[in-house]
N, C-alpha and C. Protein backbone atom coordinates (compact mmCIF):
# COMPACT_ATOMS: atom_id res chain seq x y z
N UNK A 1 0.82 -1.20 0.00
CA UNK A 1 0.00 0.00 0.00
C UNK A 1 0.87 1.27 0.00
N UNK A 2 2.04 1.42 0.98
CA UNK A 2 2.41 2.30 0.74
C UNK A 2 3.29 2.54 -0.18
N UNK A 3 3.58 1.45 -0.92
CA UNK A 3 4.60 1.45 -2.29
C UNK A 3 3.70 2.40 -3.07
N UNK A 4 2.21 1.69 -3.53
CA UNK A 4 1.39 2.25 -3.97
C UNK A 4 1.22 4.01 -4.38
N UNK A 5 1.25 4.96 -3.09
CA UNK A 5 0.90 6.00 -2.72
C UNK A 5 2.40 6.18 -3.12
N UNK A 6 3.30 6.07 -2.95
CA UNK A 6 4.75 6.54 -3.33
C UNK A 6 5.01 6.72 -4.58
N UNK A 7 4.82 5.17 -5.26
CA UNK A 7 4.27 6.24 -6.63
C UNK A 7 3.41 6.69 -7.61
N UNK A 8 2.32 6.95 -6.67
CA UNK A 8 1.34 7.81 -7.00
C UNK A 8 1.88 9.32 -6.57
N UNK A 9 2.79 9.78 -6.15
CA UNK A 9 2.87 11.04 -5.38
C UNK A 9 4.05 11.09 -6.36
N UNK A 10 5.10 10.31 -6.70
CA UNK A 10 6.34 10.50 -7.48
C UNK A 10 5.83 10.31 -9.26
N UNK A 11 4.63 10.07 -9.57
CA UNK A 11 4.10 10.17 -10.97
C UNK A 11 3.53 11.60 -11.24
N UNK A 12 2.54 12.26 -9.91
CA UNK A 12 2.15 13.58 -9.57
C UNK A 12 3.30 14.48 -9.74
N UNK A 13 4.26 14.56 -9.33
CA UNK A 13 5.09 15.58 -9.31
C UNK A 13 6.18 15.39 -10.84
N UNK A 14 5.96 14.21 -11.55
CA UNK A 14 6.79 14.40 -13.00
C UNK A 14 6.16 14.95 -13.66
N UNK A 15 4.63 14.60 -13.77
CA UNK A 15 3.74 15.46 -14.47
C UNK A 15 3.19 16.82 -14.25
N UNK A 16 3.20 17.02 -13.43
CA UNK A 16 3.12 18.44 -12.82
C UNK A 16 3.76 19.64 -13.51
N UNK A 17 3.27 20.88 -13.90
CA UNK A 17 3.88 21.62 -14.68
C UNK A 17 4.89 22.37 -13.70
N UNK A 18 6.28 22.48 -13.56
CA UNK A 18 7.43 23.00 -13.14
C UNK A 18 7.84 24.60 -13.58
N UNK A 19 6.93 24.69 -15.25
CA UNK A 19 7.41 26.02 -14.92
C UNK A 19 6.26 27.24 -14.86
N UNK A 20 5.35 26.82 -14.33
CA UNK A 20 4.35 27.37 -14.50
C UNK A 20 4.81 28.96 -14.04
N UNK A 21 5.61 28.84 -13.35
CA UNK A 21 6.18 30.02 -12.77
C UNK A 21 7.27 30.22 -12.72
N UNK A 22 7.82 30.16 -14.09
CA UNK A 22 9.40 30.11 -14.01
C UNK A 22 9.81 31.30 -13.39
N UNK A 23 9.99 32.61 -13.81
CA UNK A 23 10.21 33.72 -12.96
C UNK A 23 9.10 34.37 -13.60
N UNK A 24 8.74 35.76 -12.02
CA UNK A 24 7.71 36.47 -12.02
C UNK A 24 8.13 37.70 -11.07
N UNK A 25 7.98 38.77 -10.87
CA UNK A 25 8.48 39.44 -10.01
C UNK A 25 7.52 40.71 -10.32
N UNK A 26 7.48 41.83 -9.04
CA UNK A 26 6.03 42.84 -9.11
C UNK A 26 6.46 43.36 -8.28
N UNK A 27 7.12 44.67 -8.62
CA UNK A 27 7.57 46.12 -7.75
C UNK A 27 6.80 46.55 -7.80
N UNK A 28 5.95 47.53 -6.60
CA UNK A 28 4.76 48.49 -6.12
C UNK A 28 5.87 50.34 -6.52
N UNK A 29 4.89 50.91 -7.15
CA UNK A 29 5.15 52.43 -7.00
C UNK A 29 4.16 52.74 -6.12
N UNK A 30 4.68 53.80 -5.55
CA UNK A 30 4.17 54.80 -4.81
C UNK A 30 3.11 55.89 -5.48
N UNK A 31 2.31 56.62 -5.17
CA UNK A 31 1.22 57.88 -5.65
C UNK A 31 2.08 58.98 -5.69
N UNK A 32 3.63 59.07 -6.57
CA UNK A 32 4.15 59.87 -6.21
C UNK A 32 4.44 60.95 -7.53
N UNK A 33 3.38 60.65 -8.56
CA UNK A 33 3.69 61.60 -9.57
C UNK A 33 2.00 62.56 -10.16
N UNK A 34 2.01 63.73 -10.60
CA UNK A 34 0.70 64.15 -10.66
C UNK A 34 0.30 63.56 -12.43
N UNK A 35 -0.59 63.76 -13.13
CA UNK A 35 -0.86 63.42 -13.97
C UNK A 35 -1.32 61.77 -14.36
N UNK A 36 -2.15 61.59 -15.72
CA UNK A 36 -2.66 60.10 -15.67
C UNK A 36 -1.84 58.93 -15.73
N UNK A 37 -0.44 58.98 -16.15
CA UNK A 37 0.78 57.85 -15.83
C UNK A 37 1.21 57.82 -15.03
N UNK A 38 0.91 57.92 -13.82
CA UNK A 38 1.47 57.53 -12.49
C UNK A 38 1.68 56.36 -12.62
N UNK A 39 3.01 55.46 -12.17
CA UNK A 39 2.86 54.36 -12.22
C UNK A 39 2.76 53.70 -11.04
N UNK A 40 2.17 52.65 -10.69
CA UNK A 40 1.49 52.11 -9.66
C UNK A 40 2.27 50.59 -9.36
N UNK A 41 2.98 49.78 -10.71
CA UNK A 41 3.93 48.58 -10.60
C UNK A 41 4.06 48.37 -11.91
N UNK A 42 5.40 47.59 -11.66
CA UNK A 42 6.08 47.16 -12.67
C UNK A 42 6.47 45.69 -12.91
N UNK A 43 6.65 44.65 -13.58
CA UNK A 43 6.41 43.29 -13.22
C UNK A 43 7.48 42.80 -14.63
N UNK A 44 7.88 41.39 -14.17
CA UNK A 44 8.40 41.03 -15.52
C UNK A 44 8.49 39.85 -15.17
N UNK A 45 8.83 38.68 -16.51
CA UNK A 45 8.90 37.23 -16.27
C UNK A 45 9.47 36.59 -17.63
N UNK A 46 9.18 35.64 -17.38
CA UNK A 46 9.76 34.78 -19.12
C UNK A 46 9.33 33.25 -18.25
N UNK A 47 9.15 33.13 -19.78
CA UNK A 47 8.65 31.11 -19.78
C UNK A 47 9.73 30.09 -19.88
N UNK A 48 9.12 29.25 -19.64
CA UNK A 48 10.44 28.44 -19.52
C UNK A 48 11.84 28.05 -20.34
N UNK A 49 11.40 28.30 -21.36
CA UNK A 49 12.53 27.91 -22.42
C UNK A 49 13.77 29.30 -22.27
N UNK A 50 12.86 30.93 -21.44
CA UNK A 50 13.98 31.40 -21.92
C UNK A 50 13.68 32.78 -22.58
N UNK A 51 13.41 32.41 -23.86
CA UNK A 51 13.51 32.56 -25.12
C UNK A 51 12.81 33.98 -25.08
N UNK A 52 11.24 34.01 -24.77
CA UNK A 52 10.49 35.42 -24.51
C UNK A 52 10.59 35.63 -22.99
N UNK A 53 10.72 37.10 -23.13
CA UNK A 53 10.45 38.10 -21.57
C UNK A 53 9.23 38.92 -21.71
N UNK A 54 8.44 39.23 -20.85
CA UNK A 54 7.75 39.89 -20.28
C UNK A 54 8.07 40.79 -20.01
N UNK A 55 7.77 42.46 -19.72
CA UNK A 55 7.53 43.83 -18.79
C UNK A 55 6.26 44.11 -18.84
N UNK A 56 5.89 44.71 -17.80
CA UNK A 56 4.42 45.45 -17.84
C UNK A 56 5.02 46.45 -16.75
N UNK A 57 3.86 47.07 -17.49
CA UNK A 57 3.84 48.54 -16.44
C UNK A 57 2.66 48.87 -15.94
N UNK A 58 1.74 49.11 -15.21
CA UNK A 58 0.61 49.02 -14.55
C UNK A 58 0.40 51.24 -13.88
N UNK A 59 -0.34 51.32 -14.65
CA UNK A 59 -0.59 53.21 -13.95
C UNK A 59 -1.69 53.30 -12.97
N UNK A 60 -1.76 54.42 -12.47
CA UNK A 60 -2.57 54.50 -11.46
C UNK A 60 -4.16 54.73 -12.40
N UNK A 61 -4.14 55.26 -13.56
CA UNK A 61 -5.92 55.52 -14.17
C UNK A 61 -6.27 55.03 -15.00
N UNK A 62 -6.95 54.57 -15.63
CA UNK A 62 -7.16 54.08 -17.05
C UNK A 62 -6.73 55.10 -17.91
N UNK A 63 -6.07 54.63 -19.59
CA UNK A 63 -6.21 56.15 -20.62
C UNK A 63 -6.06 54.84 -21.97
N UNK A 64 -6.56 56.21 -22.41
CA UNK A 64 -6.34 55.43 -24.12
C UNK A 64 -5.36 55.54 -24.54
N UNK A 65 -5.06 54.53 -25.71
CA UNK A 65 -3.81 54.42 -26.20
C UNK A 65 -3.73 55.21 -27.34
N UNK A 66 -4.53 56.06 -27.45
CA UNK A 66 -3.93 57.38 -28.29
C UNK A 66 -3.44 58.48 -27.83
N UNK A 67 -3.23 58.55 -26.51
CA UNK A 67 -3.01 59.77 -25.51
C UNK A 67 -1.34 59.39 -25.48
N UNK A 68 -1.32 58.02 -26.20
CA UNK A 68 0.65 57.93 -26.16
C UNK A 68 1.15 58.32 -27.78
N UNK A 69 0.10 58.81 -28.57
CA UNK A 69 0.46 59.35 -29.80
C UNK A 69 1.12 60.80 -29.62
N UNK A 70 0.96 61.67 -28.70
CA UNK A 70 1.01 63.45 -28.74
C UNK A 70 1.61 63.97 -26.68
N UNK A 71 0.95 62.94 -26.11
CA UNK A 71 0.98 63.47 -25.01
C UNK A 71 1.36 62.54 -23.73
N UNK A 72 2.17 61.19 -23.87
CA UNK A 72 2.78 60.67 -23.25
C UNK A 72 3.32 59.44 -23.89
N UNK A 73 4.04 58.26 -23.43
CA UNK A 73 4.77 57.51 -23.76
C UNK A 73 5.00 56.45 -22.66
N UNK A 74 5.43 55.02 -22.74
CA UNK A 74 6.15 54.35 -21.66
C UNK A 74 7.42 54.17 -22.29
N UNK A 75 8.88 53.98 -21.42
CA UNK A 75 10.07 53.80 -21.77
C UNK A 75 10.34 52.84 -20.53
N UNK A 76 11.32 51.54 -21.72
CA UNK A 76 12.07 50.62 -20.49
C UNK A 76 13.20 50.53 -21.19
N UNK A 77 14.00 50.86 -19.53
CA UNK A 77 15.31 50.98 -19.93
C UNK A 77 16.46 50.12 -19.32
N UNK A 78 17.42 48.88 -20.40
CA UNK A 78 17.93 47.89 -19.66
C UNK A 78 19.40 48.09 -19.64
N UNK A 79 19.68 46.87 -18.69
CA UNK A 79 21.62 46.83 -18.82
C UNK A 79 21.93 45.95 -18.50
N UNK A 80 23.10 45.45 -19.06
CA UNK A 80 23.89 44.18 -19.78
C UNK A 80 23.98 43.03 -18.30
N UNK A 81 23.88 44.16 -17.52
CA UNK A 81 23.68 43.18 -16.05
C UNK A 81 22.99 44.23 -15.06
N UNK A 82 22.47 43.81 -13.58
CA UNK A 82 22.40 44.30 -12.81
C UNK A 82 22.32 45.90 -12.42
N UNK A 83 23.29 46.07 -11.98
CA UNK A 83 23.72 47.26 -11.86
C UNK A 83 24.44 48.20 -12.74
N UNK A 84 24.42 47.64 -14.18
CA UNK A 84 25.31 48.08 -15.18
C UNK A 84 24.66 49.51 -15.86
N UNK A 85 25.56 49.87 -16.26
CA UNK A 85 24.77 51.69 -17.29
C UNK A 85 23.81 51.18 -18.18
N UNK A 86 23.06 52.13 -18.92
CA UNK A 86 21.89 52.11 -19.62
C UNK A 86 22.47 51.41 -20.89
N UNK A 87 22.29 50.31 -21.94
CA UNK A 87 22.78 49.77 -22.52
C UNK A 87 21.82 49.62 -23.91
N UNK A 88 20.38 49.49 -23.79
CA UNK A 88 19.12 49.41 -24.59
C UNK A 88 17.88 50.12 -23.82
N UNK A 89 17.20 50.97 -25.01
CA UNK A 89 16.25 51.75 -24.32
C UNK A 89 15.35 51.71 -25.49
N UNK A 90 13.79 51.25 -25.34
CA UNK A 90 12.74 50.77 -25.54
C UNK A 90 11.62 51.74 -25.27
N UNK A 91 10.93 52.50 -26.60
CA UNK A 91 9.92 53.29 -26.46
C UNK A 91 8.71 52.54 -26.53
N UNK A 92 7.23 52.58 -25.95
CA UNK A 92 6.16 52.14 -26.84
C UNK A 92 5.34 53.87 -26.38
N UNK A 93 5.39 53.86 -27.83
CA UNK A 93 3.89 54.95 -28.10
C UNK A 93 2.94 54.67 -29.13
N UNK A 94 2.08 55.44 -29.84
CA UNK A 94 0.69 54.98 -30.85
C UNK A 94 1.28 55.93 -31.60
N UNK A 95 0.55 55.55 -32.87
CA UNK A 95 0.62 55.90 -34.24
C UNK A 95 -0.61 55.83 -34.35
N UNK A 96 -1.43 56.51 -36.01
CA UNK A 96 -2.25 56.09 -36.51
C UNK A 96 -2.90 54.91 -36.31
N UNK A 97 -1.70 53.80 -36.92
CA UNK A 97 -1.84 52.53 -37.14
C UNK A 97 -2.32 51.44 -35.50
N UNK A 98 -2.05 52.30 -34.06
CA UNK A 98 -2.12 51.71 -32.89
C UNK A 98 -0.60 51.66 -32.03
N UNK A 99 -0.53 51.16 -31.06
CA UNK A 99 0.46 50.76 -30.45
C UNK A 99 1.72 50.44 -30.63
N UNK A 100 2.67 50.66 -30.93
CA UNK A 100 4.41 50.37 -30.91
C UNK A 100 5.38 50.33 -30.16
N UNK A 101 5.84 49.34 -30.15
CA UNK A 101 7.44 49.84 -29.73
C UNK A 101 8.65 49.93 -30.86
N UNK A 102 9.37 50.91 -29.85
CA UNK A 102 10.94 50.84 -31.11
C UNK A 102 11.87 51.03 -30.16
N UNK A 103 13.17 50.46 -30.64
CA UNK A 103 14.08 50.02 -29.75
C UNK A 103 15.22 50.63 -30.16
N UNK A 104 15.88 51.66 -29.42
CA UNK A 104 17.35 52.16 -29.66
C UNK A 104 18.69 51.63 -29.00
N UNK A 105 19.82 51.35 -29.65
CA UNK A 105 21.01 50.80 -28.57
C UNK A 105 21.63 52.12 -28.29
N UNK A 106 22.33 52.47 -27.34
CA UNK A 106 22.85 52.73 -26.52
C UNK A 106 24.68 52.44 -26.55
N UNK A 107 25.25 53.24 -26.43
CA UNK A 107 26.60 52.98 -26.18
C UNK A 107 27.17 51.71 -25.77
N UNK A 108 28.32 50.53 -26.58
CA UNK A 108 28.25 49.37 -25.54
C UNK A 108 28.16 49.42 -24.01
N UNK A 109 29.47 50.72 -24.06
CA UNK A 109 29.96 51.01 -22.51
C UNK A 109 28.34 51.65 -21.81
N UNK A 110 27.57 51.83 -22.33
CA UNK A 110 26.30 52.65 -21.72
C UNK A 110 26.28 53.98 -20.95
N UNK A 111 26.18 54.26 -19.74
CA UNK A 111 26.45 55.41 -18.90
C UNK A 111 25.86 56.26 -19.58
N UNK A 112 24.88 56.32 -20.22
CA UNK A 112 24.10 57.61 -20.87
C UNK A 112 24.98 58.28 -22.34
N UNK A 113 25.56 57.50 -22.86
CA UNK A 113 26.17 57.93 -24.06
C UNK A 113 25.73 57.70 -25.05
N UNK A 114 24.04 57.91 -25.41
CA UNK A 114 23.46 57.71 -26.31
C UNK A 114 23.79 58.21 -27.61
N UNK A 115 24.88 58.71 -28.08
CA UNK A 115 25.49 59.19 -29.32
C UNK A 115 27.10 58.55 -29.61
N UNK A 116 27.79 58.10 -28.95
CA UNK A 116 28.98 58.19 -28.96
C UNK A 116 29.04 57.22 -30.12
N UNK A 117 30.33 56.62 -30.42
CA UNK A 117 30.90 55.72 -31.63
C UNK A 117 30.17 54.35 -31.42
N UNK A 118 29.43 53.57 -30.64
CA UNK A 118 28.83 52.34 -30.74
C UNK A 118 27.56 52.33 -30.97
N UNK A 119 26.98 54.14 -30.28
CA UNK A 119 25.41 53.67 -30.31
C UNK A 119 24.12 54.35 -30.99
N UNK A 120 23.57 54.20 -31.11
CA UNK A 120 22.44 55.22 -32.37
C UNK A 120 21.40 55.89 -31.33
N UNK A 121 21.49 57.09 -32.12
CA UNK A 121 20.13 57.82 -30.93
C UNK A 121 18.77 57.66 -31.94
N UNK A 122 18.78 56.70 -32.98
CA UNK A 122 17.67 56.27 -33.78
C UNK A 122 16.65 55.26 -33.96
N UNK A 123 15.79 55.64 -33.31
CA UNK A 123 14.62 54.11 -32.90
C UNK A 123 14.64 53.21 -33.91
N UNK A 124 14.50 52.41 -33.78
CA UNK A 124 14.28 51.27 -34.78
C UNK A 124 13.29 50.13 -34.48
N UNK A 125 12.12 50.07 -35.24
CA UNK A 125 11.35 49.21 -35.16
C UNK A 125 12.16 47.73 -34.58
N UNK A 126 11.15 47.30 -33.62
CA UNK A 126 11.49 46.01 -32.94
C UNK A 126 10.42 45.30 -33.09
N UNK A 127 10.35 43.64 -33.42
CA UNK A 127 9.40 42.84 -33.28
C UNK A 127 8.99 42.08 -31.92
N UNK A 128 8.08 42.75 -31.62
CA UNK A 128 7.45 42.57 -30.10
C UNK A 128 6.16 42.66 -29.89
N UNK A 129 5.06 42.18 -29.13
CA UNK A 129 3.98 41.89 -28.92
C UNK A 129 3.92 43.03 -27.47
N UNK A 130 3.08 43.92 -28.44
CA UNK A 130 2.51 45.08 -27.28
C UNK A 130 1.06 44.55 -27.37
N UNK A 131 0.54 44.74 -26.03
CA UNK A 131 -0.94 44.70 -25.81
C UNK A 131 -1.57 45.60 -24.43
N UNK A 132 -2.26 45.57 -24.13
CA UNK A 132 -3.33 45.88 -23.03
C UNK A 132 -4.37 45.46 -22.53
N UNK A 133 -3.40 44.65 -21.61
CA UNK A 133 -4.25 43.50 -20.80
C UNK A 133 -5.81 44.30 -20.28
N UNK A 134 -5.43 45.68 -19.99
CA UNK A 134 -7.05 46.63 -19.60
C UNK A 134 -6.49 47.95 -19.09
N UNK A 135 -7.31 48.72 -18.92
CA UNK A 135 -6.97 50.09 -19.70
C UNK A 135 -5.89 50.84 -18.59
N UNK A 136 -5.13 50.02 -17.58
CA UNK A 136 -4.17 50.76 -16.68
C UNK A 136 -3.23 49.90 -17.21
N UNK A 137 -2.83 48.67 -18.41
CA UNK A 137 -1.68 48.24 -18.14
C UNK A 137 -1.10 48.44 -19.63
N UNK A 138 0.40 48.46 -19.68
CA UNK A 138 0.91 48.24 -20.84
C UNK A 138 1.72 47.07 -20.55
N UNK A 139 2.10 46.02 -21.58
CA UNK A 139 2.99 44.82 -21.73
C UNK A 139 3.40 44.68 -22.97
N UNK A 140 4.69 44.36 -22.56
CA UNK A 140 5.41 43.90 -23.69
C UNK A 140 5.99 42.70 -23.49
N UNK A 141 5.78 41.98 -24.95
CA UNK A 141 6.68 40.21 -24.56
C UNK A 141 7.79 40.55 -25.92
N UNK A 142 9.15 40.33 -25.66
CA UNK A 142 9.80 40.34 -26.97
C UNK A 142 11.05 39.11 -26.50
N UNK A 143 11.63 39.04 -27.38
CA UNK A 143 12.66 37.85 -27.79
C UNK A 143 14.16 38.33 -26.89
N UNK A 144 13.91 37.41 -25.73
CA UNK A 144 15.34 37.41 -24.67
C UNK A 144 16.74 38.17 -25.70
N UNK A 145 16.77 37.59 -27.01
CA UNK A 145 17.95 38.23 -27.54
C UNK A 145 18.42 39.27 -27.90
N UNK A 146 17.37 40.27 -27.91
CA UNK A 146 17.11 41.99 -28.54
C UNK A 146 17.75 42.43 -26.62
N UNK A 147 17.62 42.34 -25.80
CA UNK A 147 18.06 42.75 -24.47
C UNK A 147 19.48 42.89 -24.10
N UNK A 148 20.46 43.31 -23.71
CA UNK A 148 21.74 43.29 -23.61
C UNK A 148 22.21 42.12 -22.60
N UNK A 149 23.60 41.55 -22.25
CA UNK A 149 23.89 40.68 -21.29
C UNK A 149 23.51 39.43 -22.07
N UNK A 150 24.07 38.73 -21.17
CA UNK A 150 23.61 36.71 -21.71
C UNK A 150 23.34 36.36 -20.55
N UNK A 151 23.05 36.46 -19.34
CA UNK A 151 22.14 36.22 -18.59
C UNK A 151 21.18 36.96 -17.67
N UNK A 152 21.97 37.37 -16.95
CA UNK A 152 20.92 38.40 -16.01
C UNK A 152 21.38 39.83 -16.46
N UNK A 153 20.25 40.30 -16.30
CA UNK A 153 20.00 42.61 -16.53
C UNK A 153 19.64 42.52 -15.75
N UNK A 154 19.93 43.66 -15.38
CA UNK A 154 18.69 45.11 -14.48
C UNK A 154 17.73 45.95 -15.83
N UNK A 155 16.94 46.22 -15.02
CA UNK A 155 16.09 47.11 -16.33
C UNK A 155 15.35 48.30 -15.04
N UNK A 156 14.56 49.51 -15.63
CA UNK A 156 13.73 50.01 -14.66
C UNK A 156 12.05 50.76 -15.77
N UNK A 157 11.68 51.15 -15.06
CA UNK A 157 10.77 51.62 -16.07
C UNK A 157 10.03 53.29 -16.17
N UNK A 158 9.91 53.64 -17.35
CA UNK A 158 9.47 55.22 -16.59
C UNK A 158 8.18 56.20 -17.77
N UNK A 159 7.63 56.54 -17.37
CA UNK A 159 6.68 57.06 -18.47
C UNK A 159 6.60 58.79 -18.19
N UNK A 160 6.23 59.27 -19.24
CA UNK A 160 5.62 60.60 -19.37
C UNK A 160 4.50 60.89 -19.98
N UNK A 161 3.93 61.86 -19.55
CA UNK A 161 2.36 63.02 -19.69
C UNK A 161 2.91 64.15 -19.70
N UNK A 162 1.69 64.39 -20.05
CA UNK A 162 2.22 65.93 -21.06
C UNK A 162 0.50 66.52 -20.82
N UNK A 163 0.02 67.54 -20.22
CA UNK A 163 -1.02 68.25 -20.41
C UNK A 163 -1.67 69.59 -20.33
N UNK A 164 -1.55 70.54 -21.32
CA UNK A 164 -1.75 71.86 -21.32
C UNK A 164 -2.81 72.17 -19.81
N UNK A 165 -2.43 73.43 -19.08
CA UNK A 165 -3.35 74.01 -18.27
C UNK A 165 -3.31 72.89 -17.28
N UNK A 166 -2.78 72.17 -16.74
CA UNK A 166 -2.47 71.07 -15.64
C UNK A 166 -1.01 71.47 -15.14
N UNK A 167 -0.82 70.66 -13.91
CA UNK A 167 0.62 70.39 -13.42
C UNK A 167 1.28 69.57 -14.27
N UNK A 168 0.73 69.24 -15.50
CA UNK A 168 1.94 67.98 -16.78
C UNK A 168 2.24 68.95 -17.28
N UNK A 169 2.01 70.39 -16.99
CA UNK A 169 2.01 71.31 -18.77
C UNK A 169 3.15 71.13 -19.11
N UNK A 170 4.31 71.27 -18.62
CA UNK A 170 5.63 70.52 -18.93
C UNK A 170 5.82 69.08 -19.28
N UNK A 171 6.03 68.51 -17.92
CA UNK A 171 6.44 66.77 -18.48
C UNK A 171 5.92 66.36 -16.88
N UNK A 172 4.79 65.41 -16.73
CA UNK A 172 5.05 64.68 -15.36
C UNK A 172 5.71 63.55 -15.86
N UNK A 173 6.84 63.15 -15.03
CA UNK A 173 8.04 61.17 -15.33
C UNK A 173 7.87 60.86 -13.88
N UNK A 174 7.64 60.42 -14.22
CA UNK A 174 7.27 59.10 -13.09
C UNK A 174 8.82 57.54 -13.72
N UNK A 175 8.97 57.38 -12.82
CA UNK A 175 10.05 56.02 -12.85
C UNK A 175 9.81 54.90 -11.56
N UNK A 176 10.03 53.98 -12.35
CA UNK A 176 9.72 52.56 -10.96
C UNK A 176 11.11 51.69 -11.23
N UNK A 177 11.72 51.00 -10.45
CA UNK A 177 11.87 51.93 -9.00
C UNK A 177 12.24 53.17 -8.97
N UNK A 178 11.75 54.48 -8.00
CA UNK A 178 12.29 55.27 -8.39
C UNK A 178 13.47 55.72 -8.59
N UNK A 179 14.15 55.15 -8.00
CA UNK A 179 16.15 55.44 -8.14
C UNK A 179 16.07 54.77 -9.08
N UNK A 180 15.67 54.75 -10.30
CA UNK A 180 16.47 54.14 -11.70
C UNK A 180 17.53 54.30 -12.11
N UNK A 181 18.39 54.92 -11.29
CA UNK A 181 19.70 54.38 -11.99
C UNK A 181 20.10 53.14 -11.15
N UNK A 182 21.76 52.79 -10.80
CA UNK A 182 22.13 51.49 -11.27
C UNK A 182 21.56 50.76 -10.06
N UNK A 183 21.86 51.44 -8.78
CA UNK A 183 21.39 50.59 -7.76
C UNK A 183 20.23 50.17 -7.38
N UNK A 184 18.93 51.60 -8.32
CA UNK A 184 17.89 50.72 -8.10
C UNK A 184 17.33 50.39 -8.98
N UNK A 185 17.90 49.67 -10.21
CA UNK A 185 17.51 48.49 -10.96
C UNK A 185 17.04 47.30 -10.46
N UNK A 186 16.19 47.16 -11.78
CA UNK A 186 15.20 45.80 -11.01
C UNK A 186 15.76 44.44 -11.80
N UNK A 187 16.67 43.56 -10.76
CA UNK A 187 17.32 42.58 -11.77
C UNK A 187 16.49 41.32 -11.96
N UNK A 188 16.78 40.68 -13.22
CA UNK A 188 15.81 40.16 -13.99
C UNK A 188 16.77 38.60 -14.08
N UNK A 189 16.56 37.99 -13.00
CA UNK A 189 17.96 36.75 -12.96
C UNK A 189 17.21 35.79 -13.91
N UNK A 190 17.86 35.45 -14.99
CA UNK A 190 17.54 34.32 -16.17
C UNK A 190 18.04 32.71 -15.45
């Protein structure tokens, strides 16, 4: 009998899906910016093989995704590891056509040298799956290999609004975590 139950419990756990949760991770922002992109969390993951990653960004209000055609944007910005300088930086805004991202590199050495001899200050369409899970989130899933590093980054995330006769009339940015630079990167262990 109890052979039985032994492996019944050791057949349960081969079949059992292992990566149902390969990695998942969900930083909270704070109510700390005025305007409708406040961001509220930031989250990321990848499936098991690897291969695709996840970001989302989660705001504090609902808005449409034409309000990122003229008057705001999300930006994620990664590095080759951890704590490393800005290395790839990732717009999604709307067009006519809907939703985009485009993806610029960055200096190898990074540190904000978005012009120097390695890196282009020129977006370039990227193939990636933008959607909106509902009307506070943006996500992106794109291909582990477009990201800098061969195993683990840091990345952070940050958006802007823009709204005449408001406190945006300039720019409200909001960033999660908010120390986005190196130390408070959010590392993404593969």
């Amino acid at each position: 009998m109890l052979k039985d139950v032994a492996a019944a419990v050791l057949v349960c756990v081969i079949l059992s899906p292992a990566t149902a949760n390969a990695d998942r991770l969900r930083v909270s922002d704070p109510n700390d910016v005025p305007g409708r992109l406040d961001i509220r969390s930031v989250a990321h993951g990848h499936g098991p093989r690897q291969g695709l990653v996840t970001h989302s960004v989660r705001v504090a209000r609902g808005f449409p995704s034409r309000l990122l055609k003229w008057n705001g944007a999300f930006e994620l910005f990664f590095s080759g590891r951890p704590g490393g300088c800005i290395s790839t930086h990732i717009l999604i805004d709307s067009t006519n056509d809907g939703t985009r991202a485009r993806m610029r590199f960055v200096d190898p050495l990074g540190c904000g040298r978005f012009d120097d001899s390695g890196g282009s200050s020129q977006y370039q369409p990227i193939e990636a799956i933008v959607t909106r899970p509902n009307a506070r989130t943006m996500k992106i899933k794109l291909q582990r290999k477009l990201l800098p590093g061969r195993g683990d980054y840091g990345w952070y995330a940050e958006t802007w609004f823009r709204k005449r006769d408001t406190r945006c009339e300039r720019e409200c940015v909001d960033q999660a975590p908010n120390d986005g630079g190196p130390r408070g990167r959010i590392a993404h262990e593969l």
